[in-house]
PDB file of N, CA and C in Angstrom:
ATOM      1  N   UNK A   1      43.604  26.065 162.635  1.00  0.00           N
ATOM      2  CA  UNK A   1      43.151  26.652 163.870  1.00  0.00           C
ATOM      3  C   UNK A   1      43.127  25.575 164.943  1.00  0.00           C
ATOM      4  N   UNK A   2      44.197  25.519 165.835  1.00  0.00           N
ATOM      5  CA  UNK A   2      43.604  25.073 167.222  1.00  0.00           C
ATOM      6  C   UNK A   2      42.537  25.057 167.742  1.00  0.00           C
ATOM      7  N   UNK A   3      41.955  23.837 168.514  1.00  0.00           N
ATOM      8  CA  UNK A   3      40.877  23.614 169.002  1.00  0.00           C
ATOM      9  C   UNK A   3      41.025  24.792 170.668  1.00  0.00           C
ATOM     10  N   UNK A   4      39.698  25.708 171.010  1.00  0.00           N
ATOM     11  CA  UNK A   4      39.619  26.061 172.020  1.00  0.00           C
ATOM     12  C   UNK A   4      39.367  25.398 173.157  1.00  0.00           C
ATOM     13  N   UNK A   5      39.833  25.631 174.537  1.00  0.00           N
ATOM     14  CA  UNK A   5      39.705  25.267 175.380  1.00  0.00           C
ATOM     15  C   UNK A   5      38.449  26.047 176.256  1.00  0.00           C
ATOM     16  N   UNK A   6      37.044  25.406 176.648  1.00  0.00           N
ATOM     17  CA  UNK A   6      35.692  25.643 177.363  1.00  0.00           C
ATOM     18  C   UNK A   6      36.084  25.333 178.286  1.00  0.00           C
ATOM     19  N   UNK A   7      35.107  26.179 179.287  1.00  0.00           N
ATOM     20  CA  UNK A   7      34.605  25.702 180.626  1.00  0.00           C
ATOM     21  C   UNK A   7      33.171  24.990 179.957  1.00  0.00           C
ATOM     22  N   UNK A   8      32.642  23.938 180.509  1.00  0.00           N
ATOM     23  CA  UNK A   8      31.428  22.741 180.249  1.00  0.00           C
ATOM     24  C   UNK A   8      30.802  23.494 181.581  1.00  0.00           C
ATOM     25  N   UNK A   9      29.559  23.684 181.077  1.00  0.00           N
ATOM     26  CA  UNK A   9      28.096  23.996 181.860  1.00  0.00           C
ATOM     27  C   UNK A   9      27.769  22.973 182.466  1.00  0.00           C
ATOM     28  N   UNK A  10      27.652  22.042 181.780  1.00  0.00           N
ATOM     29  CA  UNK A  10      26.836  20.665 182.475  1.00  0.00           C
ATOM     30  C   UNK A  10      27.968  19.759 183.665  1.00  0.00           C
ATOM     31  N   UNK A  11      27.437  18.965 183.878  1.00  0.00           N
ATOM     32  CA  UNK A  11      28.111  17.935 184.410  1.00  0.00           C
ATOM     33  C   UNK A  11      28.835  17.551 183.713  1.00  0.00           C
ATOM     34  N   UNK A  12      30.178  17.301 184.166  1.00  0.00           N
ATOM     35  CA  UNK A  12      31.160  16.263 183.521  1.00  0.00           C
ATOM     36  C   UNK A  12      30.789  15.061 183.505  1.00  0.00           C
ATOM     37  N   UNK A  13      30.901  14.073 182.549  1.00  0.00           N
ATOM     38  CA  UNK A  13      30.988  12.530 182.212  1.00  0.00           C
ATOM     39  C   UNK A  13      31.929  11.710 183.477  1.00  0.00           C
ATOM     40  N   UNK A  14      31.981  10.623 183.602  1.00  0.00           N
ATOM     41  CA  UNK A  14      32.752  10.114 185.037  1.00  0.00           C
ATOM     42  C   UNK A  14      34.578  10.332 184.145  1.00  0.00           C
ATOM     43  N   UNK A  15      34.845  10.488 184.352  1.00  0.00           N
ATOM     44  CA  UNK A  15      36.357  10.637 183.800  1.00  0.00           C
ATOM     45  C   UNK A  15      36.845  11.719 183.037  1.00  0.00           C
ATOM     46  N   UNK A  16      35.922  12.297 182.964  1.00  0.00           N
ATOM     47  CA  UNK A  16      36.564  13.805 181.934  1.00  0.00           C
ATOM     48  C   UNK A  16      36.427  15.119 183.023  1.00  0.00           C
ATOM     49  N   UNK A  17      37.215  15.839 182.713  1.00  0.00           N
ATOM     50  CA  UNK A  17      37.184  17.441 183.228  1.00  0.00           C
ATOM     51  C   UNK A  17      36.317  18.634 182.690  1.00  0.00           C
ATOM     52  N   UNK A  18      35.981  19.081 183.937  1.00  0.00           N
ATOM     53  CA  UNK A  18      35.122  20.562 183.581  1.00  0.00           C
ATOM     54  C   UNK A  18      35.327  20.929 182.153  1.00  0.00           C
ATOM     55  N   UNK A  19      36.556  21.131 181.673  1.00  0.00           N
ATOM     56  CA  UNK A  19      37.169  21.637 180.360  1.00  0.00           C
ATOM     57  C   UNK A  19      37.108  20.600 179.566  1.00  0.00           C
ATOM     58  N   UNK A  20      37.273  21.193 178.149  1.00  0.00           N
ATOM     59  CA  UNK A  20      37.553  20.149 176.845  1.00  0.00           C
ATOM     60  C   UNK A  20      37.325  21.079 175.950  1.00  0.00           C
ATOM     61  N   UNK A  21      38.467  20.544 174.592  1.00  0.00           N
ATOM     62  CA  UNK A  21      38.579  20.879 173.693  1.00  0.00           C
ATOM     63  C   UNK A  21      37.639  20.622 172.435  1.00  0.00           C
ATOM     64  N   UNK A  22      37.079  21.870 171.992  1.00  0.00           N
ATOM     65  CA  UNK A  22      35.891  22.564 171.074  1.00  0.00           C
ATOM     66  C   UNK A  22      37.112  22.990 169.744  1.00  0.00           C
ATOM     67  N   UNK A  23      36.448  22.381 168.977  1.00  0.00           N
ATOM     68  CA  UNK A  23      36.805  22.467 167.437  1.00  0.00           C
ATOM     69  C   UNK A  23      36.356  23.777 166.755  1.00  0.00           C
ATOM     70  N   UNK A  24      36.517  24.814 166.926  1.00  0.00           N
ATOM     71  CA  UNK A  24      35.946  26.488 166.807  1.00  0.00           C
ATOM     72  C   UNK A  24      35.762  25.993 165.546  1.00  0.00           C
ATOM     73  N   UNK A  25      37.009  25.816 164.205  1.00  0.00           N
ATOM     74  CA  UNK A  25      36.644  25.587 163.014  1.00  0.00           C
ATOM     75  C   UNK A  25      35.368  24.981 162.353  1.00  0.00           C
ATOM     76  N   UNK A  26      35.523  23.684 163.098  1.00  0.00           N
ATOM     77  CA  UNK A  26      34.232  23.114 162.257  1.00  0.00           C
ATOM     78  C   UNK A  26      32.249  22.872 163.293  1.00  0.00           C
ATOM     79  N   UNK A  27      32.609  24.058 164.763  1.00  0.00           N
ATOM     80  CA  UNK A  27      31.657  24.377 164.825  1.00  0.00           C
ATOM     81  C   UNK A  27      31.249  25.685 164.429  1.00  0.00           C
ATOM     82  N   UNK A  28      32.164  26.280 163.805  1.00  0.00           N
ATOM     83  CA  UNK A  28      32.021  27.238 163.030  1.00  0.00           C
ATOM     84  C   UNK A  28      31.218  27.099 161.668  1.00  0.00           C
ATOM     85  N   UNK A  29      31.753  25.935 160.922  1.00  0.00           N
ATOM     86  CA  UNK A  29      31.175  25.515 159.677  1.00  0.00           C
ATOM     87  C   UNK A  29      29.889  24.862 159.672  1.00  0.00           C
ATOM     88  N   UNK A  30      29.783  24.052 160.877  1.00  0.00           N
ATOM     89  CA  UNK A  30      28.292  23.510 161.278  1.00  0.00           C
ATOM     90  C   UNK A  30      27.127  25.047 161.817  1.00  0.00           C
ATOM     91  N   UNK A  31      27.493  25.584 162.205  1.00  0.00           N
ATOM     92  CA  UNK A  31      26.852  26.583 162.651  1.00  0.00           C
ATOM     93  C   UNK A  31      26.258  27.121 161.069  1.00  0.00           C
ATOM     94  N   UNK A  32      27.277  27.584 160.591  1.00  0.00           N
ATOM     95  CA  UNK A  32      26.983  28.589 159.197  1.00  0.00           C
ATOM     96  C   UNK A  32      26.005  27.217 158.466  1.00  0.00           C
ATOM     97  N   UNK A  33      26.220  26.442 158.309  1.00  0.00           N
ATOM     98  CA  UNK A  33      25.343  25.403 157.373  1.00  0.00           C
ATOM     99  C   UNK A  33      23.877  25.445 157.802  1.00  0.00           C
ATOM    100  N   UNK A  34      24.238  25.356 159.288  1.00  0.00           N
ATOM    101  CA  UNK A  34      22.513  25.218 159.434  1.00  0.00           C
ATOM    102  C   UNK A  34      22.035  26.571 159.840  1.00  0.00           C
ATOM    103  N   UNK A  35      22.508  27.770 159.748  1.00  0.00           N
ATOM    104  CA  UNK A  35      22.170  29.056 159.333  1.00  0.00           C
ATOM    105  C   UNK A  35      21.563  29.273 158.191  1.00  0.00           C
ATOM    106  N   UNK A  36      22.386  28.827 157.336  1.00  0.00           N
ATOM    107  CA  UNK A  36      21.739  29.159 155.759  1.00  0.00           C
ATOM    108  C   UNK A  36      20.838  28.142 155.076  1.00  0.00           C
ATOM    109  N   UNK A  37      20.651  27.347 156.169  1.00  0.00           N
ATOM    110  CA  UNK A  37      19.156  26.706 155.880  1.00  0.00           C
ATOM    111  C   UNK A  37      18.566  26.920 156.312  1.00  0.00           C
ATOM    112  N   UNK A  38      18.360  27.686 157.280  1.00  0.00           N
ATOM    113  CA  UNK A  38      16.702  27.881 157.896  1.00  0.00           C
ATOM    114  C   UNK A  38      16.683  29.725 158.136  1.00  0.00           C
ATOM    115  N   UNK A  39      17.681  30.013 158.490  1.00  0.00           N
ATOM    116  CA  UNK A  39      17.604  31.655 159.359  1.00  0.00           C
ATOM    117  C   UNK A  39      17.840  32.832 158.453  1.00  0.00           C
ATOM    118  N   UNK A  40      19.167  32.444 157.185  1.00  0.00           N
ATOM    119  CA  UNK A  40      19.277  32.882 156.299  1.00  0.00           C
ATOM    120  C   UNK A  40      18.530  33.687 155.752  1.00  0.00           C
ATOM    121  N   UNK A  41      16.968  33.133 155.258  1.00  0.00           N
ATOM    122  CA  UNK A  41      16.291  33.479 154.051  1.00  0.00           C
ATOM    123  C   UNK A  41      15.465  34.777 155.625  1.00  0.00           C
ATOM    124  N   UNK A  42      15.011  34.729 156.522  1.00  0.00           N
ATOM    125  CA  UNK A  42      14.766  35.916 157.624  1.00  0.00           C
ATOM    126  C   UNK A  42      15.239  37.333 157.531  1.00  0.00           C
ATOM    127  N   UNK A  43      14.528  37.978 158.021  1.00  0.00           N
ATOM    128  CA  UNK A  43      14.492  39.301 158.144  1.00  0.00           C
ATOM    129  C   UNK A  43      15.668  39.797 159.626  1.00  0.00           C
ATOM    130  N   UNK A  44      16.574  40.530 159.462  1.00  0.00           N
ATOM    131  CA  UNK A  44      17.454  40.654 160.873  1.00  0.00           C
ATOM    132  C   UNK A  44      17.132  41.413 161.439  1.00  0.00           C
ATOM    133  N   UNK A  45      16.270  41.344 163.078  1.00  0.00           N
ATOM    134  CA  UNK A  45      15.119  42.649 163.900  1.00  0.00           C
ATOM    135  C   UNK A  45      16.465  43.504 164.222  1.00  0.00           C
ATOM    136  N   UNK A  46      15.072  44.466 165.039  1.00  0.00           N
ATOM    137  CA  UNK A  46      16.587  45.574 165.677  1.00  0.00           C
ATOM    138  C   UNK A  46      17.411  45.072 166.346  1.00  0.00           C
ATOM    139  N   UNK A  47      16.837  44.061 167.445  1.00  0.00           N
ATOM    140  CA  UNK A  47      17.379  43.386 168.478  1.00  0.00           C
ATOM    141  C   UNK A  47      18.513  42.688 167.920  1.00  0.00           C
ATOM    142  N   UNK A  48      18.381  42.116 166.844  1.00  0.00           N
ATOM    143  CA  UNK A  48      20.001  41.301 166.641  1.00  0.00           C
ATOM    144  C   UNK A  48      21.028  42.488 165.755  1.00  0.00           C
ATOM    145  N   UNK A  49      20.489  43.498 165.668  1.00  0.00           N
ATOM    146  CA  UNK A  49      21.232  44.746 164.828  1.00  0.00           C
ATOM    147  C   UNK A  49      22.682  45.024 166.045  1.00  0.00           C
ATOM    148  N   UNK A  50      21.263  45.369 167.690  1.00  0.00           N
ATOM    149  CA  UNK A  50      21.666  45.884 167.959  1.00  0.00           C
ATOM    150  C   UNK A  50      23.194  45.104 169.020  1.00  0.00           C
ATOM    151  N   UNK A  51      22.532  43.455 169.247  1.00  0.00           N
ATOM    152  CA  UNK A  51      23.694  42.455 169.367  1.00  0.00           C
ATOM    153  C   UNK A  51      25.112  42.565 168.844  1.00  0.00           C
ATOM    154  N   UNK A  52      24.640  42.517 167.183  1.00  0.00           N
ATOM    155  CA  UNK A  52      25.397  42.347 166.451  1.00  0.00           C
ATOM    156  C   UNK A  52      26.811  43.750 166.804  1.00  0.00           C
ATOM    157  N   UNK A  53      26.561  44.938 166.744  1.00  0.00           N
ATOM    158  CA  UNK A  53      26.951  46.288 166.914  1.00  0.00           C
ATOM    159  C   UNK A  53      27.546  46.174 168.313  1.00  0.00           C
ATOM    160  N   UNK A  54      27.245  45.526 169.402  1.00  0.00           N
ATOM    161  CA  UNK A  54      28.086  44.784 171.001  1.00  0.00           C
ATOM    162  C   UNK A  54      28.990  44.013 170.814  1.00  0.00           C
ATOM    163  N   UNK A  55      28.766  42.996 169.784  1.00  0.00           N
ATOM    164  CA  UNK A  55      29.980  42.070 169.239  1.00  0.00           C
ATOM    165  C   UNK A  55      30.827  42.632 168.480  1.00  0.00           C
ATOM    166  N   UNK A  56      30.445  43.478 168.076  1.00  0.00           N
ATOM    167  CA  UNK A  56      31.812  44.196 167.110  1.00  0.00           C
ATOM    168  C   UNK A  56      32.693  45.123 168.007  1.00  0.00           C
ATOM    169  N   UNK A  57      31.438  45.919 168.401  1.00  0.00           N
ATOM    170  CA  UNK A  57      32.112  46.966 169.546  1.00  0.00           C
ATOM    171  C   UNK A  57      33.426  46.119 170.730  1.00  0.00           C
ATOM    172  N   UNK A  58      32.964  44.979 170.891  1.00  0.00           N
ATOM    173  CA  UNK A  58      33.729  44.085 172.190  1.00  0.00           C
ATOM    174  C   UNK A  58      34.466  43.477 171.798  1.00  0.00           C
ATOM    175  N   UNK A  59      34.638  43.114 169.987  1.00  0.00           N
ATOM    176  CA  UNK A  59      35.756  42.285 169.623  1.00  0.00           C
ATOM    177  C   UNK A  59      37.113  43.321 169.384  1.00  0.00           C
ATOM    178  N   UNK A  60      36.140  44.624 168.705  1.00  0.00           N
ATOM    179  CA  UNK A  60      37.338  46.095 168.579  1.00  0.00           C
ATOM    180  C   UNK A  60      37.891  46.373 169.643  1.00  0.00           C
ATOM    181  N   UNK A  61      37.719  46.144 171.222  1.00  0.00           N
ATOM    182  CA  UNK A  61      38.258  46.498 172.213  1.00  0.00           C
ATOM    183  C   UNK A  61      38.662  45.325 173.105  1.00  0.00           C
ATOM    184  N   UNK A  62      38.583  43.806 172.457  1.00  0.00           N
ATOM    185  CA  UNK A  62      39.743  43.085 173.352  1.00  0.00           C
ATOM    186  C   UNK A  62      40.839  42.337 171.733  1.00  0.00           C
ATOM    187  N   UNK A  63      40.892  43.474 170.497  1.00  0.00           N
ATOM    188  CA  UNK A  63      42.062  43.468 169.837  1.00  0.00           C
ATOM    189  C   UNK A  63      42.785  44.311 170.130  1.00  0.00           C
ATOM    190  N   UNK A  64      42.198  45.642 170.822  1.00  0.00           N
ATOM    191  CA  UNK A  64      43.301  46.575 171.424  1.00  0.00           C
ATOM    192  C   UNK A  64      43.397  45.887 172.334  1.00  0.00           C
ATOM    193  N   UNK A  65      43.632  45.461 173.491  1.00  0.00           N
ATOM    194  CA  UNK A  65      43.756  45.094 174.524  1.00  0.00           C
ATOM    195  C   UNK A  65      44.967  43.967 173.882  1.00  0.00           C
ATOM    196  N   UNK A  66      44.631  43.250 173.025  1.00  0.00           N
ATOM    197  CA  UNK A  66      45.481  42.089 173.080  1.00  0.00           C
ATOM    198  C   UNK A  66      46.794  42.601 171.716  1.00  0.00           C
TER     199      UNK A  66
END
């Protein structure tokens, strides 16, 4: 997997650009690690049910799209 290209929230560093390349893969894998150490063993409220059910809904309609 190619690294994605961000727009950066913060300030840029003196020499770098608004943009830079994000490693999706292995903040993908860092993400899930420290998920299943702490959030994992939790109960999932409605509120992230109902997140969760927007992200699906919005990923099903920019694969049609694309």
């Amino acid at each position: 997997m190619k690294p994605s290209i961000v727009a950066s929230e913060g300030r840029p560093h003196p020499g770098r650009s608004l943009k830079q390349a994000i490693d999706t893969q292995q903040l993908g894998l860092t993400l899930r690690t420290v998920y299943e150490g702490s959030v994992d063993t939790q109960p999932i409220t409605d509120t992230h049910v109902e997140l969760l059910l927007r992200l699906r809904q919005k990923e099903r309609e920019l694969r049609r799209v694309g």
